[in-house]
Protein backbone atom coordinates (compact mmCIF):
# COMPACT_ATOMS: atom_id res chain seq x y z
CA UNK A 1 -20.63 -14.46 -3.52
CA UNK A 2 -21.06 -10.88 -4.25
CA UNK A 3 -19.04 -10.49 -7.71
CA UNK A 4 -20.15 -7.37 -9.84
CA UNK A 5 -19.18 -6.82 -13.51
CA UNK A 6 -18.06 -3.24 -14.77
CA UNK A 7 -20.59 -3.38 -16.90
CA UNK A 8 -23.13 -3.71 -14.01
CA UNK A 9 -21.46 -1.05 -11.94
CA UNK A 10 -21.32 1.65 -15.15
CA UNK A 11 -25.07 1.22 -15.78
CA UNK A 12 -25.57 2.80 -12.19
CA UNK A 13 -23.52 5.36 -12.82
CA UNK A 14 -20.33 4.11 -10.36
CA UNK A 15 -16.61 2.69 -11.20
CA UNK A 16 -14.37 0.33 -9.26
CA UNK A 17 -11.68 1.16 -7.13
CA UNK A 18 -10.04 -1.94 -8.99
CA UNK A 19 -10.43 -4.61 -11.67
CA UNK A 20 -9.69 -7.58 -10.75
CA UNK A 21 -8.73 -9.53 -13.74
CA UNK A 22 -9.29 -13.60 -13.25
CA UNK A 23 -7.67 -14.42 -15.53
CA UNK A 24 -8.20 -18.30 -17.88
CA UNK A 25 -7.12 -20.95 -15.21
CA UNK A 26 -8.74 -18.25 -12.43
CA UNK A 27 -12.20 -18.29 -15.21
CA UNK A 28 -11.74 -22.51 -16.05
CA UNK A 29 -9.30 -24.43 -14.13
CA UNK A 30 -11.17 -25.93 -11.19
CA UNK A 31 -8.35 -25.49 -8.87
CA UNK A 32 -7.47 -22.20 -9.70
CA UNK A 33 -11.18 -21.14 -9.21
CA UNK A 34 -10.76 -21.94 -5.55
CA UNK A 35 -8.13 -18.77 -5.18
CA UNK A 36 -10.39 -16.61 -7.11
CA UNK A 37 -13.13 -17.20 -4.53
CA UNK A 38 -10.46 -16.78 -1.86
CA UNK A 39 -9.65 -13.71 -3.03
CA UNK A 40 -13.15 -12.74 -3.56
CA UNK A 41 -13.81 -13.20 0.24
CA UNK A 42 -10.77 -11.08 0.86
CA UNK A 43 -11.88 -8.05 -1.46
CA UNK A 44 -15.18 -8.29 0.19
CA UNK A 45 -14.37 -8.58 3.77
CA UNK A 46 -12.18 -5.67 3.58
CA UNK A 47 -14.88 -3.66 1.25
CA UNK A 48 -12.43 -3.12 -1.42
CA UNK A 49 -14.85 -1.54 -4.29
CA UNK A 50 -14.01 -4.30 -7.21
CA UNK A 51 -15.45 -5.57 -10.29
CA UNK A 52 -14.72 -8.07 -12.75
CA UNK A 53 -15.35 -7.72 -16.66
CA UNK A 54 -17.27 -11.24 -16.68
CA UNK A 55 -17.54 -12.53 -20.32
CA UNK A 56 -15.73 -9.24 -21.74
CA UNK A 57 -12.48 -10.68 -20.27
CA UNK A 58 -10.49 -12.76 -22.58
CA UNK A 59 -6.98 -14.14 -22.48
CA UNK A 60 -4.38 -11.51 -22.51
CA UNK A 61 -2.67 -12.86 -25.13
CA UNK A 62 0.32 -13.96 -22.97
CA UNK A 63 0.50 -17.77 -24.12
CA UNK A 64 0.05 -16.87 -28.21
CA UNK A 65 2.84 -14.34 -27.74
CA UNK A 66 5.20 -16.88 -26.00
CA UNK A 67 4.38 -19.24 -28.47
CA UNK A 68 5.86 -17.11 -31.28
CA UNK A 69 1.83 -16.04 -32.73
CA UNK A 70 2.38 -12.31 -32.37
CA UNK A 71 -0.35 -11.59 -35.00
CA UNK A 72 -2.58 -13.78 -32.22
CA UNK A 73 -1.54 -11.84 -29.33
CA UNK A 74 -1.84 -8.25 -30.46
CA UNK A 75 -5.81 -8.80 -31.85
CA UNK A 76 -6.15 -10.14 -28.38
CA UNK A 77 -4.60 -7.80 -26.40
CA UNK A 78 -5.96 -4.52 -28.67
CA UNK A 79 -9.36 -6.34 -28.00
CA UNK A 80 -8.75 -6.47 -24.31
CA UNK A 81 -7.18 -2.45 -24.08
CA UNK A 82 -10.70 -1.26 -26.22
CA UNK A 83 -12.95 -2.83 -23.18
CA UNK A 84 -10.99 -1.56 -21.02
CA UNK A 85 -10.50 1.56 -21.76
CA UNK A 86 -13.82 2.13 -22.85
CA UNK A 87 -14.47 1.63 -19.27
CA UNK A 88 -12.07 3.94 -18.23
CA UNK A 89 -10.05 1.34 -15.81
CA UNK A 90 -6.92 2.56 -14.14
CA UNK A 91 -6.11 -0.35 -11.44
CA UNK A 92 -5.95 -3.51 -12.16
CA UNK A 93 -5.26 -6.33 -9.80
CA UNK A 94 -4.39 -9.99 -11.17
CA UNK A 95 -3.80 -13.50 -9.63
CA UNK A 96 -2.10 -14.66 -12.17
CA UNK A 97 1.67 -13.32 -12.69
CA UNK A 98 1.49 -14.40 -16.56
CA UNK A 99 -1.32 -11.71 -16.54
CA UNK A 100 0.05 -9.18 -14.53
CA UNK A 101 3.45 -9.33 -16.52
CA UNK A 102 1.44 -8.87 -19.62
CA UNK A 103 -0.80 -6.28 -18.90
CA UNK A 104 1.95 -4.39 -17.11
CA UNK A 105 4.49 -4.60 -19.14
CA UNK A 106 3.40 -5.45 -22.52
CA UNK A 107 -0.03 -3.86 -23.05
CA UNK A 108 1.32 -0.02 -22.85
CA UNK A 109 3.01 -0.14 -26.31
CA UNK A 110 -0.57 -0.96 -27.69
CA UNK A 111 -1.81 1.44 -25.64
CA UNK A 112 -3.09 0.33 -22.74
CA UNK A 113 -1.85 2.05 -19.98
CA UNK A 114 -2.58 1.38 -16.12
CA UNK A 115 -2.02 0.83 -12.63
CA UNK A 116 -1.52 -3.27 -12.56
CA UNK A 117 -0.77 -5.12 -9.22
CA UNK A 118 -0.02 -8.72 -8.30
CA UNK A 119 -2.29 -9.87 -5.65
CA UNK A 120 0.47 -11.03 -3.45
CA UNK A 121 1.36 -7.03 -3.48
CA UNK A 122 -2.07 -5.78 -2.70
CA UNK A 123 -2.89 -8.59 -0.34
CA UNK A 124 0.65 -7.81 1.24
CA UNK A 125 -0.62 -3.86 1.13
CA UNK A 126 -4.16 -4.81 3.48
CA UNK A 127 -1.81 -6.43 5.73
CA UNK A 128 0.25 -3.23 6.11
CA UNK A 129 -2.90 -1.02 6.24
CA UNK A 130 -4.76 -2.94 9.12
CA UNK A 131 -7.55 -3.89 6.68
CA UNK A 132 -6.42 -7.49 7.21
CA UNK A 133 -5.47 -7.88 11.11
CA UNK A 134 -3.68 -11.22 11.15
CA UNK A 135 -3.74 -11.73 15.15
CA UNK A 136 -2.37 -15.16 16.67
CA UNK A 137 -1.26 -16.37 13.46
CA UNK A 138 -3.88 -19.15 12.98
CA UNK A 139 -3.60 -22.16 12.34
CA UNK A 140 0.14 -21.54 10.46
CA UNK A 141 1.25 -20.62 13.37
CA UNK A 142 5.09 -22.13 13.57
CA UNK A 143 4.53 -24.47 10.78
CA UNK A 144 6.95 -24.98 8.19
CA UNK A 145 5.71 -23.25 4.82
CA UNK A 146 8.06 -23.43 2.04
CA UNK A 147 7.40 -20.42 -0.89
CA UNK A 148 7.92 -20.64 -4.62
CA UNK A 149 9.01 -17.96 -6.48
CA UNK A 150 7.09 -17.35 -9.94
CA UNK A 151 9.19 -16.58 -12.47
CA UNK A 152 6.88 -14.07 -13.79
CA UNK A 153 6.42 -12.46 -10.58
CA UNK A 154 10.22 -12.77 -9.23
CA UNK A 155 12.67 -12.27 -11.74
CA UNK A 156 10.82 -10.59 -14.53
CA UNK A 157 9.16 -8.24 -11.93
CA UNK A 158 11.73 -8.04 -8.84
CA UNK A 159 8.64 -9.06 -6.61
CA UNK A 160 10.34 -11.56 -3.96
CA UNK A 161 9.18 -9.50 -1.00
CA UNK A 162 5.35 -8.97 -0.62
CA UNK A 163 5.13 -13.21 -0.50
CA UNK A 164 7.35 -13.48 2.12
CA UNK A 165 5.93 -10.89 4.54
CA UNK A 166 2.61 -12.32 4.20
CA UNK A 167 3.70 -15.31 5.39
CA UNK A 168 5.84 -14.01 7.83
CA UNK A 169 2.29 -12.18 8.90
CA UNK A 170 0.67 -15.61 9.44
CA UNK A 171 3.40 -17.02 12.32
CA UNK A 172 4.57 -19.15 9.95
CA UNK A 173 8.26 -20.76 9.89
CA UNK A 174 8.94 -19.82 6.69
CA UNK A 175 11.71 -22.45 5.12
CA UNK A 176 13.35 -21.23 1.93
CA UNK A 177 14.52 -23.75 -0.93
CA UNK A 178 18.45 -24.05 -1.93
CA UNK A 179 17.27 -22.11 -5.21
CA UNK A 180 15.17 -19.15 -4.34
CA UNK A 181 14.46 -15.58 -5.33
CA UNK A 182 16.64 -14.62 -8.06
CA UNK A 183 17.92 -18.12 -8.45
CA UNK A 184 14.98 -20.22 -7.74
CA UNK A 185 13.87 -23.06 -10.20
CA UNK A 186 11.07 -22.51 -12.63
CA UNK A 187 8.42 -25.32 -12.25
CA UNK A 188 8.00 -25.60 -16.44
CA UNK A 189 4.64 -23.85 -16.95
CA UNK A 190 6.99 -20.69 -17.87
CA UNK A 191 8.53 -22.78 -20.67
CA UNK A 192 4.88 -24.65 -21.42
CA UNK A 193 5.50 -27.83 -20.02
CA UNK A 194 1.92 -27.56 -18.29
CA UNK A 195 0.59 -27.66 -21.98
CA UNK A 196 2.83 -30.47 -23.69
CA UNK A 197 4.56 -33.89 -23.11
CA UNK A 198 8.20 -33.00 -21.63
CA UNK A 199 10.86 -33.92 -23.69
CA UNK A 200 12.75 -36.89 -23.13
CA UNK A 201 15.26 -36.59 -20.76
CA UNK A 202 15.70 -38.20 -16.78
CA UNK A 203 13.46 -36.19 -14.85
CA UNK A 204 10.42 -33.84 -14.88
CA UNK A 205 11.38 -30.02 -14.12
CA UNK A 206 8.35 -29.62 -11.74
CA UNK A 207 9.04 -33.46 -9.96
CA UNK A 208 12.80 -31.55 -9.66
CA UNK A 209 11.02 -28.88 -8.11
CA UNK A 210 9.03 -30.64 -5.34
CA UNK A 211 11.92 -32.40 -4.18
CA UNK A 212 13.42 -28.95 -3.53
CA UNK A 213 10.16 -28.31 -1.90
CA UNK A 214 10.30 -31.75 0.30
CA UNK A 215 13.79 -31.39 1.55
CA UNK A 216 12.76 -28.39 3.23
CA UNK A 217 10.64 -30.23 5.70
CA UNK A 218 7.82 -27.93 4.90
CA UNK A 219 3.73 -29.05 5.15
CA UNK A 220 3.00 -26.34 2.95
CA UNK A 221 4.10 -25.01 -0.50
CA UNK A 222 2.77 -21.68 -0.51
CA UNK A 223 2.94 -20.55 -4.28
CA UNK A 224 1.16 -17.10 -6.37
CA UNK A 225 0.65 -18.33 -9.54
CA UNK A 226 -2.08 -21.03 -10.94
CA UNK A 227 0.63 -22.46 -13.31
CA UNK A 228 3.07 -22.97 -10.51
CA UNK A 229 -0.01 -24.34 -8.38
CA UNK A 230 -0.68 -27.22 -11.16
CA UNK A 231 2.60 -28.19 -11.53
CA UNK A 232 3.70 -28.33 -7.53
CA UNK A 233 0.62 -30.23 -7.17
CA UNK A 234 1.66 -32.80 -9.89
CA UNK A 235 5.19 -33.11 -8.40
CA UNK A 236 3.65 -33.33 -4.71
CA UNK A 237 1.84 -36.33 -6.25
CA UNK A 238 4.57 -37.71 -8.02
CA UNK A 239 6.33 -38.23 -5.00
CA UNK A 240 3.25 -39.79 -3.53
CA UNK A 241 3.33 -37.01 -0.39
CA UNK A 242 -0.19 -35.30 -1.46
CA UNK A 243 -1.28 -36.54 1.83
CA UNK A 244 1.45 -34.65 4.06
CA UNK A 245 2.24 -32.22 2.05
CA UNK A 246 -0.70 -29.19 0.66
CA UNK A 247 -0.06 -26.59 -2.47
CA UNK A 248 -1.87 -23.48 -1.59
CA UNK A 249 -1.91 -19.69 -3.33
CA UNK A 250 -1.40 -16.79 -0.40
CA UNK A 251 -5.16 -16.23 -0.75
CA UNK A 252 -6.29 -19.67 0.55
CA UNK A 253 -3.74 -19.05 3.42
CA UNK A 254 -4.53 -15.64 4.13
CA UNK A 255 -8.91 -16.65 4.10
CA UNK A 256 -7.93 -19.92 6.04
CA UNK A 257 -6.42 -17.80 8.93
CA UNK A 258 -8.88 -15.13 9.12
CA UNK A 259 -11.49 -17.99 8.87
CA UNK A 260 -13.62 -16.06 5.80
């Protein structure tokens, strides 16, 4: 796969039209590296200019901050704003909404200061552009794909749209949950249940979640967020439906139509 680093780009003399910042679980999590490849194919195909900043990307800080270690989070994210804007970055594009709420919204009082879009967004913006010509509708065509909103992406950054119409751009029959948009139902990775035990109580928040998800008589969950993805994917399996039922990021729907 053709991934360059900034720092490979700068030494000929050229900068990205974006940065695409992967992110931990887009770096580590095996799952999660499967929609940073996806994406990959779609930056390529459409010759999008990108680069990623390879081992001078660490976290963002996002999980130390909402853990209460402040002190943590701002060495992390200072670190982060000197490489970037020592490479003079202006456009950033993130799978991850924990990232993307971060460096959006939290990095410019340190700072850091630039032009940060969600990938849903810019995959949503191809779509509108022609880059991405989603003809037929693929193999989603008229199936039932259920979407779930990120809290990080929907009600801390009013982005409930640019999902939506990308399915809508695959033929899909999209099937909304009871709670969705501003009301939908966080899976627990916002509240770090993907890091800890749950506490006791009757049931899981993301099993709670994936029932929403299987009353809707959808074969898909279609979700924008590798926290979400782990945590629909352990509720699809807690319910024993893994089989009928696939968790997949917009990216891996998007590359699966276009057949990258």
């Amino acid at each position: 796969m053709n991934v360059p680093t900034v720092a490979e780009l700068t030494t000929k003399g050229e900068v990205p039209e974006v940065l695409f910042w992967v992110g931990c679980a887009g770096s580590f999590d095996d799952r999660a590296k499967r929609v940073t490849k996806a994406f990959v194919k779609i930056l390529n195909a459409v010759g999008t200019k990108f680069a990623v900043l390879g081992t001078e990307e660490t976290c963002t800080g996002d999980p130390a901050r909402r853990a209460g270690n402040e002190f943590l989070f701002q060495m992390q994210a200072m670190s982060n704003i000197s490489v970037l804007n020592g490479y003079n970055i202006k456009k950033i594009v993130t799978a991850c909404p924990h990232c993307f709420n971060t460096l959006k919204n939290e990095y410019p009082e340190l700072g850091g200061n630039y032009e940060v879009i969600h990938h849903s967004t810019f995959i949503n913006q191809l779509i509108n552009e022609g880059k991405i010509k989603m003809t037929g509708g693929g193999s989603f065509k008229g199936k039932k794909i259920t979407y779930h909103d990120s809290c990080y992406l929907g009600r801390a950054n009013n982005i409930y749209e640019s999902p939506r119409e990308i399915l809508e751009a695959l033929d899909a029959d999209l099937v909304e949950m009871k709670r969705c948009r501003t009301t939908g139902l966080c899976c627990g990775a916002g509240g770090a249940q993907m890091f800890k035990e749950p506490e006791k109580g009757s049931k899981d928040i993301n099993v709670e979640r994936a029932e929403e998800a299987i009353a809707t008589g959808a074969t898909t969950i279609a979700v924008a967020c590798p926290f979400c993805m782990t945590m629909m994917s352990d509720g699809v399996k807690n319910k024993e439906k893994e089989g009928q039922i696939s968790v997949k990021d917009l990216a891996e729907l998007v590359v699966e139509t276009q057949g990258l």
